[in-house]
Protein backbone atom coordinates (compact mmCIF):
# COMPACT_ATOMS: atom_id res chain seq x y z
CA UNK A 1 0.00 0.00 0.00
CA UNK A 2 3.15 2.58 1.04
CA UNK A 3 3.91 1.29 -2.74
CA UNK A 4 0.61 2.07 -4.42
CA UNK A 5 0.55 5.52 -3.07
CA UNK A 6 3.17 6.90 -5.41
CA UNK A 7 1.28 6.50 -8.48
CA UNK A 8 -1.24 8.78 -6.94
CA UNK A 9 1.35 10.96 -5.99
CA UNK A 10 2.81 11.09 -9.48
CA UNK A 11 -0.23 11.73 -10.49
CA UNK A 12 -1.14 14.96 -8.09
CA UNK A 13 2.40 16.16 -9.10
CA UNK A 14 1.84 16.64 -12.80
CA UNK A 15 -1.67 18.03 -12.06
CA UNK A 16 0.14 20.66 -9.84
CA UNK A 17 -1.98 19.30 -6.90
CA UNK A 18 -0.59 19.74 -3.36
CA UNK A 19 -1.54 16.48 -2.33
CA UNK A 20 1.18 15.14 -3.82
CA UNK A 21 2.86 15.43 -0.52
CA UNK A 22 0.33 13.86 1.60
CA UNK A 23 0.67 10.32 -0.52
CA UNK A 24 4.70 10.63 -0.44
CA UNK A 25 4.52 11.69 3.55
CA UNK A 26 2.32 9.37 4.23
CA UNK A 27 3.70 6.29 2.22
CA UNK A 28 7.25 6.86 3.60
CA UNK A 29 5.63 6.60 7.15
CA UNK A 30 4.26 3.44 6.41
CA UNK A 31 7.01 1.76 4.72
CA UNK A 32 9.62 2.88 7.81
CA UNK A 33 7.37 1.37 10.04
CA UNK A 34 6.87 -1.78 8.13
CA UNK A 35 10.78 -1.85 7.73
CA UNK A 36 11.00 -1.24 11.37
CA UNK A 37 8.36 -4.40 11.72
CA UNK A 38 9.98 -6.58 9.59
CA UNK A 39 13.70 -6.09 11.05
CA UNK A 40 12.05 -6.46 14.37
CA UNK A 41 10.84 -9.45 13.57
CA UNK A 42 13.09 -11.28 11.64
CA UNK A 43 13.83 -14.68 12.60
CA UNK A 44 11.00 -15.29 14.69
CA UNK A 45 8.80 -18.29 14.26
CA UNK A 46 5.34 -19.05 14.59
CA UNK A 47 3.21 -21.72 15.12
CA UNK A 48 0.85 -21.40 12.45
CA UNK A 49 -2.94 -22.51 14.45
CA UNK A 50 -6.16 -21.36 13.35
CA UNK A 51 -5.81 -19.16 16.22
CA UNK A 52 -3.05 -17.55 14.84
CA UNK A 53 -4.93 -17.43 11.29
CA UNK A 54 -8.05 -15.72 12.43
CA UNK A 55 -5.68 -12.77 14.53
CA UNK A 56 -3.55 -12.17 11.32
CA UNK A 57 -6.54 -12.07 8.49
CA UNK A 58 -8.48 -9.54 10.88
CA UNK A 59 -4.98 -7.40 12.29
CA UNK A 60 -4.00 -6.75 8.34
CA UNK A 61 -7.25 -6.06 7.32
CA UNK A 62 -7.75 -3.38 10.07
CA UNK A 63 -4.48 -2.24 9.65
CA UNK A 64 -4.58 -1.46 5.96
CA UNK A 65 -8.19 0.55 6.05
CA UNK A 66 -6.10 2.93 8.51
CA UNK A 67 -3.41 3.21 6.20
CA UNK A 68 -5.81 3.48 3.22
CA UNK A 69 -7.58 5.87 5.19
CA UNK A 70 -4.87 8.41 5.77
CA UNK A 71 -4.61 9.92 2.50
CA UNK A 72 -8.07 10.67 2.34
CA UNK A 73 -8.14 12.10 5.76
CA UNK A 74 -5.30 14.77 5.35
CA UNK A 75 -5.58 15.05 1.45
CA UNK A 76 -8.27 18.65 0.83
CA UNK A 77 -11.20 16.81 1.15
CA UNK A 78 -13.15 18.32 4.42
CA UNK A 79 -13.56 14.22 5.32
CA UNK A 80 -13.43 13.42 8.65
CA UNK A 81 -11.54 10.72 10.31
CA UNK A 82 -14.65 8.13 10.66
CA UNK A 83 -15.53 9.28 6.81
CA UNK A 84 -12.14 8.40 5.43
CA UNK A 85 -12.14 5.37 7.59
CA UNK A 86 -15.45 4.37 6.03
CA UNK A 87 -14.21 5.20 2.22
CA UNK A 88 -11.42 2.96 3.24
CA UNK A 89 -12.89 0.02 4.82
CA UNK A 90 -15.86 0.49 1.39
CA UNK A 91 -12.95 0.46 -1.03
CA UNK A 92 -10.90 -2.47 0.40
CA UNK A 93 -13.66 -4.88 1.01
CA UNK A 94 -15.32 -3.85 -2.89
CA UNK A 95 -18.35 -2.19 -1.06
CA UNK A 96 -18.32 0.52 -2.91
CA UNK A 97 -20.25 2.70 -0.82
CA UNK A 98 -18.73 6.25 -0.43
CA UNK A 99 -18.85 9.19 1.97
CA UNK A 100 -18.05 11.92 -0.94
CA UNK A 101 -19.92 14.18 -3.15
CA UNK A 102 -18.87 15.99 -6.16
CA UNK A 103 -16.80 12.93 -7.24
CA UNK A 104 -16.27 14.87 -10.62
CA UNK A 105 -14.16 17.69 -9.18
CA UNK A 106 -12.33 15.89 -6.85
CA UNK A 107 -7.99 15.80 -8.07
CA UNK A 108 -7.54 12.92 -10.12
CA UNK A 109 -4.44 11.37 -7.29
CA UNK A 110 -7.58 10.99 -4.98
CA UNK A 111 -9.61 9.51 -7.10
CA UNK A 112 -6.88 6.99 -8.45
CA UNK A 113 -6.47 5.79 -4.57
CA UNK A 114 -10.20 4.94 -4.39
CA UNK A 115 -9.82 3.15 -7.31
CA UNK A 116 -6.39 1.40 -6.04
CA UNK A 117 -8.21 0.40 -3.14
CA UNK A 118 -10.76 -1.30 -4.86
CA UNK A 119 -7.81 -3.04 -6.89
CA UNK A 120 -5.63 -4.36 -3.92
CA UNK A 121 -8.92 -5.12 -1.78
CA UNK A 122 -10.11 -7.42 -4.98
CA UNK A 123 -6.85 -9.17 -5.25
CA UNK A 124 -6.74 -9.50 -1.28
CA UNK A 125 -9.86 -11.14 -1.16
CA UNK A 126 -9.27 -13.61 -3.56
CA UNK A 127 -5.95 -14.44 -1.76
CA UNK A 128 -7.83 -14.58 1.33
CA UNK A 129 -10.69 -16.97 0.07
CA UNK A 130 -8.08 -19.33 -1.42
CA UNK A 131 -5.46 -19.62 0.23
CA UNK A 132 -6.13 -18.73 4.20
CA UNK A 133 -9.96 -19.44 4.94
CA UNK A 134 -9.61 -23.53 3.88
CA UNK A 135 -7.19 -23.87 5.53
CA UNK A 136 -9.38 -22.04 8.81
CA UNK A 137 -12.50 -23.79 7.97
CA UNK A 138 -14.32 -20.84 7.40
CA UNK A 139 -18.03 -20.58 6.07
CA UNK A 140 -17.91 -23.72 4.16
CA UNK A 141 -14.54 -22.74 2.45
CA UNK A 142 -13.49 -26.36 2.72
CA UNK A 143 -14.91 -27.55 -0.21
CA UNK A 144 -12.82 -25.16 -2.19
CA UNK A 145 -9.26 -27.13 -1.39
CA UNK A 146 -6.28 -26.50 -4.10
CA UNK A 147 -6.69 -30.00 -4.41
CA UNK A 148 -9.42 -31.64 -6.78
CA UNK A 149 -8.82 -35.14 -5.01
CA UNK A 150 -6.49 -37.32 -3.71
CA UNK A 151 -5.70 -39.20 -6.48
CA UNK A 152 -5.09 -35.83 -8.83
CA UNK A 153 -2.50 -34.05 -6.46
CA UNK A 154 -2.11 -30.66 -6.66
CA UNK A 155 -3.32 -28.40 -8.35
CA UNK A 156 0.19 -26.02 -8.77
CA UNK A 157 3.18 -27.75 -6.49
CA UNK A 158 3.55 -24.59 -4.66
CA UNK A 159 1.60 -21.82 -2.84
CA UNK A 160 3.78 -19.05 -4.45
CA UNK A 161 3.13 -20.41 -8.40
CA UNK A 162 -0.85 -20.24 -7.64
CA UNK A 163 -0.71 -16.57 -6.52
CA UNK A 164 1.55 -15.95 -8.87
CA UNK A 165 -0.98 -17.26 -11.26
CA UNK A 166 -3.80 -15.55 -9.41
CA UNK A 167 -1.52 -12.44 -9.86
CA UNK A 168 -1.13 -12.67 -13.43
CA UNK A 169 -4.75 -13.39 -14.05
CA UNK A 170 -6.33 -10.71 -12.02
CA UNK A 171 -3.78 -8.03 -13.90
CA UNK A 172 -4.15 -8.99 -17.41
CA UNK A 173 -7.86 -9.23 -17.07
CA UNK A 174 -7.90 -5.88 -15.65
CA UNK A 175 -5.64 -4.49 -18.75
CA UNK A 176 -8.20 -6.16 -21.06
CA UNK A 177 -10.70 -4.20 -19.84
CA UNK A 178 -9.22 -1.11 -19.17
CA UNK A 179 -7.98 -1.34 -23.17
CA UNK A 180 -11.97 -2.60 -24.14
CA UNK A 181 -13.60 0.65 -22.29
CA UNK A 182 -10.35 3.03 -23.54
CA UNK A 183 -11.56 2.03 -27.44
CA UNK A 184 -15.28 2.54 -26.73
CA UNK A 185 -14.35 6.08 -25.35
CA UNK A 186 -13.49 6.84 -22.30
CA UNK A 187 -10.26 8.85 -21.71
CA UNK A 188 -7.20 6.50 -20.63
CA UNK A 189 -7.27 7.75 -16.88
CA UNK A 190 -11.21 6.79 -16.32
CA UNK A 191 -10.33 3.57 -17.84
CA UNK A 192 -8.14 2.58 -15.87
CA UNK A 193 -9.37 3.25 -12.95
CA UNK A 194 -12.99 1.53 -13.87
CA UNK A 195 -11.28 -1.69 -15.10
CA UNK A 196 -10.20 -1.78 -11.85
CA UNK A 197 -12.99 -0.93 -9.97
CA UNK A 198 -14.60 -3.93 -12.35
CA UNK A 199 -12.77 -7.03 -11.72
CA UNK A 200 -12.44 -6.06 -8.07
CA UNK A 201 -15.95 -5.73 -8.23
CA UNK A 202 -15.58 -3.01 -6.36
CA UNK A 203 -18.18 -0.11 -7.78
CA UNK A 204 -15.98 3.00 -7.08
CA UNK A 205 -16.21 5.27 -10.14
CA UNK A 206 -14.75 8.78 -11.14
CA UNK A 207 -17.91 10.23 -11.66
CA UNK A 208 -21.45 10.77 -9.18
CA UNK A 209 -23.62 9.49 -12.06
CA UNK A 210 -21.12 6.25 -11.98
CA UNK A 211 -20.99 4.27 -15.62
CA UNK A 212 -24.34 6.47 -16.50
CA UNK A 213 -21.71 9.31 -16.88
CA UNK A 214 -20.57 7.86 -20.51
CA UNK A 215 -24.55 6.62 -22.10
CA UNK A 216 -22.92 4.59 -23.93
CA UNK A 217 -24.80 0.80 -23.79
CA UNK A 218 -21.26 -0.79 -25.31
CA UNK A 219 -19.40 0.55 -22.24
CA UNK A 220 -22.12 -0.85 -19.99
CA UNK A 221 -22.08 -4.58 -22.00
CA UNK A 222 -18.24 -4.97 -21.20
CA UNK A 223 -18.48 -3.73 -17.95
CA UNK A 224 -21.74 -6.41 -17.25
CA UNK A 225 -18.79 -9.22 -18.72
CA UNK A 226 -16.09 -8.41 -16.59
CA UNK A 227 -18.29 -8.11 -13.47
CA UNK A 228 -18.97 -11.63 -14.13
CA UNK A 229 -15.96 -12.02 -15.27
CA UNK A 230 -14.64 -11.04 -11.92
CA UNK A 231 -17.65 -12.73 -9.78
CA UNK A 232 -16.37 -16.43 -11.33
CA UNK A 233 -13.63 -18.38 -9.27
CA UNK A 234 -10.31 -17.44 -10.03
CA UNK A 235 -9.45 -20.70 -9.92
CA UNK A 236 -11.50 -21.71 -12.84
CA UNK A 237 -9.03 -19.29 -15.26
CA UNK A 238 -5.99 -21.11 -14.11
CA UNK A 239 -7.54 -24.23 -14.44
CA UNK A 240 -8.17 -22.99 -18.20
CA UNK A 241 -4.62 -23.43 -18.98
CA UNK A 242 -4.25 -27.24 -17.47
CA UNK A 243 -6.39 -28.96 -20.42
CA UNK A 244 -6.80 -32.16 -18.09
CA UNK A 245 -7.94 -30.69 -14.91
CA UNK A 246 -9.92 -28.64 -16.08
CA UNK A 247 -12.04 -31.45 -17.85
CA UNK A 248 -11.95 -32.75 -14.84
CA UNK A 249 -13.23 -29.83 -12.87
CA UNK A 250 -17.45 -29.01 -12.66
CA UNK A 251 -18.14 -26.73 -9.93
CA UNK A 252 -22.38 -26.56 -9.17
CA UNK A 253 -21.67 -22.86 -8.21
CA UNK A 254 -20.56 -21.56 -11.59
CA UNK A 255 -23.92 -22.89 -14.00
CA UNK A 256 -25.96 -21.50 -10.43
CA UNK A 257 -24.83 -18.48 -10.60
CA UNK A 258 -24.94 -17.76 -14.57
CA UNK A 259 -27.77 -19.33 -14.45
CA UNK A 260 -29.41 -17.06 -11.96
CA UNK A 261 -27.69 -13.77 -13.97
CA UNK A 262 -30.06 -14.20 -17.19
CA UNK A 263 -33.05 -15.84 -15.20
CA UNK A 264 -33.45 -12.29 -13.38
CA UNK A 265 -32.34 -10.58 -16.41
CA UNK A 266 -34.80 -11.79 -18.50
CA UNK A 267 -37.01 -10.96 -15.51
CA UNK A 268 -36.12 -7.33 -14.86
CA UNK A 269 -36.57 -6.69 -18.84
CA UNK A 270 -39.36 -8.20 -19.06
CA UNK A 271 -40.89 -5.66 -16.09
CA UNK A 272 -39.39 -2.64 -18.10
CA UNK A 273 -40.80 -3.97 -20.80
CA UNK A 274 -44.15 -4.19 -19.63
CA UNK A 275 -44.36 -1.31 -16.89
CA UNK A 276 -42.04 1.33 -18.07
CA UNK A 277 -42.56 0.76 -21.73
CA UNK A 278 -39.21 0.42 -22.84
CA UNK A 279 -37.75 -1.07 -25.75
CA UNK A 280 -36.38 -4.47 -25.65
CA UNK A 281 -32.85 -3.60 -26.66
CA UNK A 282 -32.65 -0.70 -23.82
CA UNK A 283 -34.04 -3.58 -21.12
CA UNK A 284 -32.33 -5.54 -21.53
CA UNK A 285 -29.06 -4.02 -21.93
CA UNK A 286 -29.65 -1.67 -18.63
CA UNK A 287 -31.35 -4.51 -16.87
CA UNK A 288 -28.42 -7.17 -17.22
CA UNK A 289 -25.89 -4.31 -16.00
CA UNK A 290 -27.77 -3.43 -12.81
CA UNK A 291 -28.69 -6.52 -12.02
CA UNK A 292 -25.12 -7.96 -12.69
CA UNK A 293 -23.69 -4.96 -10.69
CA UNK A 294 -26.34 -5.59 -7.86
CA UNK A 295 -25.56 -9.71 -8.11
CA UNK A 296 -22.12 -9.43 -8.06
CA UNK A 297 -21.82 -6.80 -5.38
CA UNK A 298 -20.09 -4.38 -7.64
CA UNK A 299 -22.44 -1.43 -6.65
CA UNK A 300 -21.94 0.43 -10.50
CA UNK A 301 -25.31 2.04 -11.33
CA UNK A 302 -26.43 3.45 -14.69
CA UNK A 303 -29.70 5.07 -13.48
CA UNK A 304 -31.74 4.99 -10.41
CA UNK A 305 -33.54 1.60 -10.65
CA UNK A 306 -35.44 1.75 -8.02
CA UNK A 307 -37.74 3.97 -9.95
CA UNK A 308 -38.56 1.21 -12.38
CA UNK A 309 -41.41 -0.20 -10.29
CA UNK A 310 -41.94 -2.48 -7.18
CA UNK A 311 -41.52 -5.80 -9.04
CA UNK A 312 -37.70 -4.14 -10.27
CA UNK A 313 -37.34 -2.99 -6.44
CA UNK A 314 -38.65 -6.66 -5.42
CA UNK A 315 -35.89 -8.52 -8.25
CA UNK A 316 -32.84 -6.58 -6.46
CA UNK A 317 -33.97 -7.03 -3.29
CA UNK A 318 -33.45 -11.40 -3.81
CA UNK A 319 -30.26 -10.10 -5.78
CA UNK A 320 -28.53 -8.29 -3.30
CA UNK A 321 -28.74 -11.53 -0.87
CA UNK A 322 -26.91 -13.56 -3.44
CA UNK A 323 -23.65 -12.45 -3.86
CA UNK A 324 -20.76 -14.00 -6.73
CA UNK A 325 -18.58 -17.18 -6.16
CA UNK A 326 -16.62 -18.85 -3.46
CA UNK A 327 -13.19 -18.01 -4.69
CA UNK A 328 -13.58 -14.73 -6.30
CA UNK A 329 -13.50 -10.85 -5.47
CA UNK A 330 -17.44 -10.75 -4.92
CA UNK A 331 -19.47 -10.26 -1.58
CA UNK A 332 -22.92 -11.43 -0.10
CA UNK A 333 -23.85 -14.94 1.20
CA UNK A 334 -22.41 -16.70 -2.00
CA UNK A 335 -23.74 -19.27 -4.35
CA UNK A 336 -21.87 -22.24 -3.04
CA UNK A 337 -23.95 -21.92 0.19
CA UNK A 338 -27.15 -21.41 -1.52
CA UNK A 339 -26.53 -24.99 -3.13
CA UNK A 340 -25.49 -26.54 -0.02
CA UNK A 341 -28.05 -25.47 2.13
CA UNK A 342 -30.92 -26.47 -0.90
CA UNK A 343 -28.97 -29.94 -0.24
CA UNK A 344 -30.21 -30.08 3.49
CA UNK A 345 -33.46 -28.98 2.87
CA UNK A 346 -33.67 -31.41 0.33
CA UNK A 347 -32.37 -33.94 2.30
CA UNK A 348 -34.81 -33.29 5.21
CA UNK A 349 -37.69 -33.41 2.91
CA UNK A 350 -37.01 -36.50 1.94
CA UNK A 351 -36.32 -37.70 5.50
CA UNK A 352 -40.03 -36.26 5.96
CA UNK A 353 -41.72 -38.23 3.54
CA UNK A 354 -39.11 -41.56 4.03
CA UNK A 355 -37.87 -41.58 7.83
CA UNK A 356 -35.81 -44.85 7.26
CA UNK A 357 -33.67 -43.42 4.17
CA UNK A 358 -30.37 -42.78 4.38
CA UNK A 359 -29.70 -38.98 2.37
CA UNK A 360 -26.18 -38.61 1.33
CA UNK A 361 -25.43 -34.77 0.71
CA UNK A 362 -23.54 -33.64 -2.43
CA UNK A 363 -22.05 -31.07 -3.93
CA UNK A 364 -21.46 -31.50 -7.73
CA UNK A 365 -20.08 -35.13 -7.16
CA UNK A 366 -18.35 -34.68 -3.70
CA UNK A 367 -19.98 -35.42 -0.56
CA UNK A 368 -20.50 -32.76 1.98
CA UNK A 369 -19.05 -33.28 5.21
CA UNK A 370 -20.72 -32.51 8.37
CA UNK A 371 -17.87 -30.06 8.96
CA UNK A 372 -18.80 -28.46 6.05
CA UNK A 373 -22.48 -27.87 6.29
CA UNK A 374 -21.86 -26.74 9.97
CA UNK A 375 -19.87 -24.24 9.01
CA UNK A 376 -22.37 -22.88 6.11
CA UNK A 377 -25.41 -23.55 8.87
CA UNK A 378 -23.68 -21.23 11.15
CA UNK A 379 -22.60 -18.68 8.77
CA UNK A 380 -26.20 -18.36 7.07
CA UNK A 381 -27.54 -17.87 11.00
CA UNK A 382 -24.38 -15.57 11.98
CA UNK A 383 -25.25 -13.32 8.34
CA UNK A 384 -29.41 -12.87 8.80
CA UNK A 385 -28.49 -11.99 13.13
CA UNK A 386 -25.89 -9.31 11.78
CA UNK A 387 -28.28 -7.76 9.38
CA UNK A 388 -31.30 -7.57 11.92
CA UNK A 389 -28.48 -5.93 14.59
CA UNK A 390 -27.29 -3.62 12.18
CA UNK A 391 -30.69 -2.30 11.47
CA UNK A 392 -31.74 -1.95 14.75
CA UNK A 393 -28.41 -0.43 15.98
CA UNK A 394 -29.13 2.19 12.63
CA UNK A 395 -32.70 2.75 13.86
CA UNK A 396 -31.13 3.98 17.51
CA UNK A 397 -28.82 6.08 15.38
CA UNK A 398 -31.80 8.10 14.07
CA UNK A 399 -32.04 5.86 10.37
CA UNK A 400 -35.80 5.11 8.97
CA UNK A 401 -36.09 1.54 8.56
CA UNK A 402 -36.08 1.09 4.95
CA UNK A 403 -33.20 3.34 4.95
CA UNK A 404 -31.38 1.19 8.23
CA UNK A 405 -32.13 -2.38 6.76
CA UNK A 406 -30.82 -1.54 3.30
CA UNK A 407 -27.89 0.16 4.07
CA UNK A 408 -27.30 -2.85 7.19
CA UNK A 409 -27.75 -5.43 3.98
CA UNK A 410 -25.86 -3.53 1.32
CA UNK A 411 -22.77 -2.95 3.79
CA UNK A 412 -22.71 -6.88 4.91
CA UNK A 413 -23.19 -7.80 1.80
CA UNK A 414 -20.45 -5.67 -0.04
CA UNK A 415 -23.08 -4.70 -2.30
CA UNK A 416 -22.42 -0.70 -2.42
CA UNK A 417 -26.35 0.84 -3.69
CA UNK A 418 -29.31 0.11 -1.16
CA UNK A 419 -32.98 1.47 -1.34
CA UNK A 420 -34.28 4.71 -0.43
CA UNK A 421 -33.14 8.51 -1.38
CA UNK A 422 -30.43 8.43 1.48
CA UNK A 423 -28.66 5.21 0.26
CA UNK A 424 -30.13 3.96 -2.67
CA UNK A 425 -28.58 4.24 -6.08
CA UNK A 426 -29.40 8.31 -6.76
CA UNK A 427 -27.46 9.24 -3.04
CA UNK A 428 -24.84 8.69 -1.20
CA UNK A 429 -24.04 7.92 2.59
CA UNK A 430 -22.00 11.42 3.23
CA UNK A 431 -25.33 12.55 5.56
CA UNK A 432 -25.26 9.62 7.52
CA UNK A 433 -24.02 10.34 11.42
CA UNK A 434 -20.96 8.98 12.42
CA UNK A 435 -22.13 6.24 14.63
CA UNK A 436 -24.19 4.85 11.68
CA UNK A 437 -20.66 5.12 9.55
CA UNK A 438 -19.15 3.51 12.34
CA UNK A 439 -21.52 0.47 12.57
CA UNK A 440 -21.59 0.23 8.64
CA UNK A 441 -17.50 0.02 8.48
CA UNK A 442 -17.66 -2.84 10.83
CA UNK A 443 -20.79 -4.60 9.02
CA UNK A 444 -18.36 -4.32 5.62
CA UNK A 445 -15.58 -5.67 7.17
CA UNK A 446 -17.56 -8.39 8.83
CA UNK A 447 -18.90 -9.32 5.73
CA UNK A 448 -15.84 -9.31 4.05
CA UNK A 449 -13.92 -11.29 6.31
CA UNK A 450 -16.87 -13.92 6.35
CA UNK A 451 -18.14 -12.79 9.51
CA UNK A 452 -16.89 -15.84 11.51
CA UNK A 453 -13.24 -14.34 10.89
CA UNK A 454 -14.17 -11.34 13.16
CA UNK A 455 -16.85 -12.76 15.68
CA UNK A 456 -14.44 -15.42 16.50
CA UNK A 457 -11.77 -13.14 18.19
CA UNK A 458 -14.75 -11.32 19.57
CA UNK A 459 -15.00 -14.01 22.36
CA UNK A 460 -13.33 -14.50 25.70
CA UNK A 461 -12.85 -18.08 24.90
CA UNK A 462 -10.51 -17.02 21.90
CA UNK A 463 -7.86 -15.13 24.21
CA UNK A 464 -7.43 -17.56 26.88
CA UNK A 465 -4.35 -20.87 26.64
């Protein structure tokens, strides 16, 4: 992060913007304390326990939406400290929510940093989800193993080759896109900073009216394939390039969740269609990019769609509990649990109507451990307690309801865009009081860190030998 905040600075410099300074200050802080860190540290071992695991995810998540928040705090913004902690915590776990108005005048270095955080939260998330919760069996993560089975080995030999592979992925998909929306006419600097506000699924944009700035439907197509793009499991691209495995390979989650993209697609055009009397082309090109921004948590908006009609509001609302892939830079509860809980129920049904069967749970052709669907029981129950909490503890803070349980939903969920003039897709959360920004950065980060993560060192058990 001390790293990223150069190009900003470079940026500020040739615009003749004094914030320049602020990035430079600021990153050389943070890299002579990391030095400091590191030399302090050297040599040391650690027991690596899921103990251990939980504490370090949670400490380096905290500790980079300070650092991401610093910049924003002392840059000439008028933000206050919980505001720039919010825009932080929103731009490192993709919410995509934001504090700030008059995103169109703001200097281009701060606008690149909302954009970079976006970017390193995206690629941080993915590391996360593949190569630290398995291993902490977190939220039914388990399934998702590096290995296919026992009898295939591996899928790379080491840790470093898959995130290198992750790596190279994430940054020449983000390149392609950046290139795609630079030849349909943006100007280089908004394209880059879109593309990678995309594939992080992120939503942060350079402009108040977001992608809606540009009315161009091309730009809004490529953006709709890279948010799905970037919603898939990253896994599944480096699989591409291994022929055999990935014959082998047939995730449930992946047809689900495509699936469930044009289902409500077709459904949302069909309403605008019908109620708003639009033509077919214009639904379903503006339908497919909200709902693929809402689905995948990306939080982009092109218009307000909650002024479609109640049957649009009522087709978000189901999308915005859905979320992407296990495996990939996208929020909410996640399609993997979706088919693993429709497992149980199915299972239980048939228990119902045949009490002597014997119900073996799968997943694609893998049986689900017990382990596992504890883990996604717990998580579902943990997810729908946090949202109810939030909204209540938004409702003390002076928040309408609508208003509380959207914005409670649309921060756990990493979705960005809720409902109602305060937070839905027209406004923006800046008028929000700062224990309701408060409550929201820890319901994003929650979410983000798959909730378990954080409530786990919440409890007294967790800090005693």
């Amino acid at each position: 992060m001390s790293g990223a905040m150069l190009l900003p600075a470079a940026v500020d410099l040739s615009d003749g913007n004094g914030d320049w300074v602020v990035f430079v200050g600021t990153g050389g802080v943070v890299a002579a304390i990391c030095t400091l860190v590191a030399v302090a540290t050297r040599g040391a071992s650690v027991r690596p326990t899921p103990r251990f695991g939980f504490l370090l995810v949670t400490s380096i998540w905290m500790a980079s939406a300070f650092v991401g928040s610093l910049p924003l705090y002392f840059a000439d913004t008028e933000l206050s400290f919980t505001a720039a902690v919010f825009e932080a915590i929103s731009g490192l776990t993709t919410t995509g929510a934001t504090t700030i108005s008059g995103l169109d005048a703001l200097p281009r270095g701060l606008l690149l940093w909302r954009s970079l955080l976006n970017f390193l939260g995206g690629i941080g998330i993915i590391g996360m989800a593949l190569l630290v919760l398995p291993s902490l069996r977190v939220g039914g993560m388990a399934l998702f193993h590096l290995e296919s089975s026992d009898r295939s080995g591996k899928l790379l030999p080491r840790v470093s080759q898959l995130a290198s592979g992750i790596v190279a992925v994430y940054g020449v998909m983000t390149l392609v896109c950046a290139m795609l929306y630079f030849a349909l006419g943006m100007s280089l600097f908004d394209a880059v900073n879109h593309a990678m506000s995309t594939l992080a699924t992120g939503g942060f944009s350079t402009h108040d009216e977001s992608l809606g700035f540009f009315e161009s439907e091309a730009i809004l197509i490529v953006a709709t394939v890279f948010m799905i793009a970037g919603s898939l499991p990253f896994v599944l691209y480096i699989r591409f390039f291994l022929p055999r495995r990935f014959q082998r390979w047939r995730d449930p989650q992946v047809a689900l969740f495509l699936a469930l993209c044009v289902v409500l697609t077709l459904a949302l055009a069909v309403t605008r269609v019908v109620i708003n009397e639009v033509s077919v082309r214009e639904a379903l090109v503006s339908s497919a990019f909200n709902l693929v921004s809402v689905i995948t948590t990306t939080g982009f908006v092109s218009e307000d769609f909650t002024l479609w009609s109640n049957a649009a509001i009522g087709i978000f609302f189901l999308a915005m509990f859905i979320g992407g892939c296990a495996g990939s830079t996208a929020g909410g509860i996640k399609v993997n649990r979706i088919i693993i809980l429709y497992a149980l129920v199915r299972a239980n049904f048939a228990r119902v109507i045949r009490p002597h069967s014997v119900q073996r749970l799968k997943y694609g052709h893998d049986d689900i451990s017990i382990e596992t669907l504890q883990s996604v029981t717990i998580f579902i129950f943990l997810f729908f307690l946090a949202l109810l909490l939030g909204t209540a503890a938004l409702s003390v803070c002076g928040l309408e309801l609508l208003t509380a349980f959207s914005a409670s939903l649309t921060a756990i969920g990493n979705v960005g865009p809720g409902f109602g003039q305060v937070v839905g897709p027209a406004g923006n959360f800046s008028t929000l009081s700062a224990p309701a920004l408060w409550i929201l950065s820890f319901l994003m980060l929650m979410g983000r860190l798959e909730i378990v993560t954080v409530l786990v060192i919440l409890s007294p058990g967790f800090w005693r030998d």
